[in-house]
Protein backbone atom coordinates (compact mmCIF):
# COMPACT_ATOMS: atom_id res chain seq x y z
CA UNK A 1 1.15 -26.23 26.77
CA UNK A 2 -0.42 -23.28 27.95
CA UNK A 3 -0.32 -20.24 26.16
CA UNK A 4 0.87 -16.28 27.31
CA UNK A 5 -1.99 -14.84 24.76
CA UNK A 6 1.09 -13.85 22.35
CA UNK A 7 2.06 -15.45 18.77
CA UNK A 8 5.12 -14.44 17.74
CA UNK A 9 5.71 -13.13 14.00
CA UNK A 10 8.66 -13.55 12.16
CA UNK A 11 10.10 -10.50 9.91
CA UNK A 12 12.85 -10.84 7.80
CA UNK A 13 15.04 -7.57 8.21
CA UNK A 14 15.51 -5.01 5.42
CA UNK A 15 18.69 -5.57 3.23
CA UNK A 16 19.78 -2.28 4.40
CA UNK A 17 19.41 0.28 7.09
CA UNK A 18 16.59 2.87 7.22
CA UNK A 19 17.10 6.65 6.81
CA UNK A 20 15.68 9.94 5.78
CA UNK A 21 12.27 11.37 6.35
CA UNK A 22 11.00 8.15 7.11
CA UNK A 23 11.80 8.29 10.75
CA UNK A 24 14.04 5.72 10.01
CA UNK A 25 11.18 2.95 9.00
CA UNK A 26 13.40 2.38 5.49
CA UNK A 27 14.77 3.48 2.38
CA UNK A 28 13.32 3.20 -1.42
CA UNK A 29 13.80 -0.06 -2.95
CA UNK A 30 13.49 -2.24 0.38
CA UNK A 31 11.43 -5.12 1.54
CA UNK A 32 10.65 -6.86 5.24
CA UNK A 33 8.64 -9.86 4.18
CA UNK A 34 7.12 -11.97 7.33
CA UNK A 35 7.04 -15.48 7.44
CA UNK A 36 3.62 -16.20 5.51
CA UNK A 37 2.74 -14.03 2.73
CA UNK A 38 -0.44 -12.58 3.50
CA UNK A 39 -0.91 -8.66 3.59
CA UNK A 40 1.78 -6.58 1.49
CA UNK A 41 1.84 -2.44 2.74
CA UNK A 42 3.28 -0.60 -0.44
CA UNK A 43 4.65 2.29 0.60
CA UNK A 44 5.92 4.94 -2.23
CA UNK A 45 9.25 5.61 -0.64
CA UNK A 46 10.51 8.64 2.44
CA UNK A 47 11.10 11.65 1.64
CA UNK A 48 9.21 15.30 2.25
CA UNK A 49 6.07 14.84 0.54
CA UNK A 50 6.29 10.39 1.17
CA UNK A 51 6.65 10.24 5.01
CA UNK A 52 5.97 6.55 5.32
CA UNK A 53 4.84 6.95 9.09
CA UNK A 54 1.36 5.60 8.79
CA UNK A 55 2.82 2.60 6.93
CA UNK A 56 4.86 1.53 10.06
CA UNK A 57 1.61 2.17 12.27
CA UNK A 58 -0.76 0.63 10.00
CA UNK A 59 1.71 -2.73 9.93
CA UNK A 60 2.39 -3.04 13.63
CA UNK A 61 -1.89 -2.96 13.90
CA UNK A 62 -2.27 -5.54 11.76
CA UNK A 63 0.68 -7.91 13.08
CA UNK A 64 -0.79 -7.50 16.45
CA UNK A 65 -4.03 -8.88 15.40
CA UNK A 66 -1.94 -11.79 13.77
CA UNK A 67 -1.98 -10.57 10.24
CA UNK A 68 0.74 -11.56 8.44
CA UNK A 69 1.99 -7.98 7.06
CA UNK A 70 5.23 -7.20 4.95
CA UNK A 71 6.57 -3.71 3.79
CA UNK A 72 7.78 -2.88 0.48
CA UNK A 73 9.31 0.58 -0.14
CA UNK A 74 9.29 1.16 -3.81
CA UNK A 75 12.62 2.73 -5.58
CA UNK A 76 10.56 5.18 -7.50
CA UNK A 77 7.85 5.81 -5.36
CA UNK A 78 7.90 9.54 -5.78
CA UNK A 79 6.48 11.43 -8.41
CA UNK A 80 3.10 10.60 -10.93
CA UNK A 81 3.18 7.87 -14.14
CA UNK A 82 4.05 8.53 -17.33
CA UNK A 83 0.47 8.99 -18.65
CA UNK A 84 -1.03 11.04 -15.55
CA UNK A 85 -2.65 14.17 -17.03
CA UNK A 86 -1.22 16.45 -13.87
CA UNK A 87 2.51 15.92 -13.76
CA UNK A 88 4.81 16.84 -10.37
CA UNK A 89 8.29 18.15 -10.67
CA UNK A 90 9.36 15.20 -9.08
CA UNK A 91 10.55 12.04 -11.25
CA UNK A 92 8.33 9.66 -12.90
CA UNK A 93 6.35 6.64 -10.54
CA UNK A 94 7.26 3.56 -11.87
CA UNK A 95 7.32 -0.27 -10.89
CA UNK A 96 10.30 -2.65 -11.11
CA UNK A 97 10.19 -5.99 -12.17
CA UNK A 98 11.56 -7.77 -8.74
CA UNK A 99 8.55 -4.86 -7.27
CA UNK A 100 6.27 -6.38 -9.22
CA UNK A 101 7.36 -10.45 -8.54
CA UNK A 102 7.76 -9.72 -5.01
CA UNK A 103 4.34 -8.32 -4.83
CA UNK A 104 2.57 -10.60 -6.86
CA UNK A 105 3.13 -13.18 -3.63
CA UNK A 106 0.91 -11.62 -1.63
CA UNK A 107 -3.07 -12.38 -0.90
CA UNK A 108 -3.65 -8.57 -0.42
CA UNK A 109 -2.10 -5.41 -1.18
CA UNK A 110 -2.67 -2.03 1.10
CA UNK A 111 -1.62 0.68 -1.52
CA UNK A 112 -0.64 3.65 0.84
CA UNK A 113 -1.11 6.91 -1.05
CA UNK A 114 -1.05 10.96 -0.58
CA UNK A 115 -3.22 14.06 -0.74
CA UNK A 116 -3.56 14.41 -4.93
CA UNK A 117 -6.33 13.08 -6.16
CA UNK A 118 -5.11 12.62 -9.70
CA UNK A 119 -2.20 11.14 -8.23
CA UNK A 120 -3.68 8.69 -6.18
CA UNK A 121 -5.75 7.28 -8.79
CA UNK A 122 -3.23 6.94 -11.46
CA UNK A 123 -0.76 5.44 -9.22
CA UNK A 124 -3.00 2.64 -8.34
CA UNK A 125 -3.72 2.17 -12.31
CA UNK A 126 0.24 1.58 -12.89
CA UNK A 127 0.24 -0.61 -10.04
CA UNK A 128 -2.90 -3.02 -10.44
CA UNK A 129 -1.82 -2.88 -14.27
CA UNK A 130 1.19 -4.73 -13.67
CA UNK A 131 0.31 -6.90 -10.63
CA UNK A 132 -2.92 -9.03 -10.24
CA UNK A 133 -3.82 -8.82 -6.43
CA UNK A 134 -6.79 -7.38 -4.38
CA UNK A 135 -5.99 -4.40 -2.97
CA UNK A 136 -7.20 -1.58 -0.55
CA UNK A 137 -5.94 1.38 -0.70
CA UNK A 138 -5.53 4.16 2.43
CA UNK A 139 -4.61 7.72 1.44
CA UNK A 140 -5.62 11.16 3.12
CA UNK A 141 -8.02 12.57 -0.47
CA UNK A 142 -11.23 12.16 0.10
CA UNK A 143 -11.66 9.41 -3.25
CA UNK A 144 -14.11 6.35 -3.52
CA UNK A 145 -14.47 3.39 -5.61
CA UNK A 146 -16.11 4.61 -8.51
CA UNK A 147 -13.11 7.02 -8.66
CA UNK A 148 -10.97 4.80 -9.35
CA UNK A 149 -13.57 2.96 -11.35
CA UNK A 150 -13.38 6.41 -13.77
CA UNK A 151 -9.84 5.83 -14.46
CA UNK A 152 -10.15 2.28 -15.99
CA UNK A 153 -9.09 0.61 -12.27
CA UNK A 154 -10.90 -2.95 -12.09
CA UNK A 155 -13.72 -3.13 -9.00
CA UNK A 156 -14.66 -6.11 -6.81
CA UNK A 157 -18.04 -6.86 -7.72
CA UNK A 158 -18.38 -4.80 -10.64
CA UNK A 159 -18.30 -5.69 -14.09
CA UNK A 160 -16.85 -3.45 -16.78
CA UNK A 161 -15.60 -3.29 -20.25
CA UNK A 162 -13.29 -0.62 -19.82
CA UNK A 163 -10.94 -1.76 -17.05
CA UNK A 164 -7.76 -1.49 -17.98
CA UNK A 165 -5.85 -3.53 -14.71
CA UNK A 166 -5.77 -7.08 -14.09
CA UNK A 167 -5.60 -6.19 -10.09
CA UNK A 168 -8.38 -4.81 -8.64
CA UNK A 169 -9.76 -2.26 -5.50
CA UNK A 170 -11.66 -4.08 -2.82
CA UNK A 171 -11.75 -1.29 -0.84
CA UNK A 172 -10.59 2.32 0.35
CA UNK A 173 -9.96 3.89 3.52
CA UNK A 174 -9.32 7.74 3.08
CA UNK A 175 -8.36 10.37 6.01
CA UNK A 176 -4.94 8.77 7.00
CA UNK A 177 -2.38 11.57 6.67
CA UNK A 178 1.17 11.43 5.83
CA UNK A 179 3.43 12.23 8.58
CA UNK A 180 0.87 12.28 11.03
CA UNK A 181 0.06 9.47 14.13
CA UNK A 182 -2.58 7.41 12.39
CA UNK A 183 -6.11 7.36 15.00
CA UNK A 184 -7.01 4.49 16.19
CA UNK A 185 -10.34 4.37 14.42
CA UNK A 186 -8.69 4.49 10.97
CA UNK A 187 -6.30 2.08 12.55
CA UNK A 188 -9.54 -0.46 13.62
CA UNK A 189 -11.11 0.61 9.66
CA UNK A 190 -7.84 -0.97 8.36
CA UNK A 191 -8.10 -4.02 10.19
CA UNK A 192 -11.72 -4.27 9.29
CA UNK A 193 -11.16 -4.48 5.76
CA UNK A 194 -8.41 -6.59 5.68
CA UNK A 195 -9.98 -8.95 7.49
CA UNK A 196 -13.08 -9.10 5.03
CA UNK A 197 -10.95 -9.14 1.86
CA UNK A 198 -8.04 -11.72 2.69
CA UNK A 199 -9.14 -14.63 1.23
């Protein structure tokens, strides 16, 4: 059989239909799983400050280059944890136990964060606290490993006796802003990592 230079993914449709500032990617508290569970993009949920754009861009990258990629939307995406010294006027960030299971499926997370550096970092804490995956994260703050390394986040590679998460950060792309087309050179960075990281 000869082949068109296409392999087709299969995506299982959200549970419900897409809407706000998302540009109609999804709501909070939705998944589109594909059919093998490789990659998982966690994005924090639309709204004004959580346009989930890049999310969409940085999952249709990866599919074409035959990376099995799914999309959660988390239900309480927006705001900081409970224990994050600067707090936002939004709600609190939090994790759900069917979040949690349905991530903790996956090979490899991509954590997509914002523009706060305090937020970014404590975010992925609560996260890789409750779920034990590699993960890379992609925000627009200019933050590296040993940031996150600071906060009690576990590192690949390094050993330490104050990491508080039983996930860890393989690796971090920074510069990809909310809202905004994602380049195609962050776009190649993405699929770069990934492909060095899934195991």
């Amino acid at each position: 059989m000869k082949r068109l230079g296409r392999d087709p993914i299969l995506v299982e449709c959200r549970e419900s239909m897409g809407l706000g500032m998302g540009g109609g990617l999804a709501q909070r508290n939705t998944i589109s799983e594909c059919g093998k569970r490789e990659v998982i993009a966690i994005a924090m949920g639309p709204g004004k400050r959580h346009i989930t754009k890049p999310v969409c861009e940085i999952t249709t990258a990866l599919r074409q280059e035959g990376i099995q990629t799914s999309v959660i939307v988390l239900n309480a995406g927006s705001g900081v944890p409970q224990d994050c010294p600067s707090q936002s006027l939004g709600g609190l960030f939090g994790l759900e136990n069917l979040e949690i299971e349905r991530i903790s499926r996956y090979k490899l997370a991509i954590i997509h964060l914002g523009s706060i550096r305090t937020h970014i970092l404590y975010k992925a804490r609560l996260i890789l606290r409750n779920v034990n995956i590699p993960a890379i994260i992609v925000c627009q703050c200019p933050v590296n490993l040993s940031d996150f390394a600071s906060v009690g986040i576990k590192i690949k590679g390094r050993t330490s006796k104050d990491a508080k998460t039983i996930g860890e950060i393989v690796d971090v792309v920074t510069g990809v802003i909310r809202g905004i087309s994602c380049p195609k050179s962050k776009l190649d960075e993405i699929i770069t990592k990934v492909n060095e990281n899934l195991i």
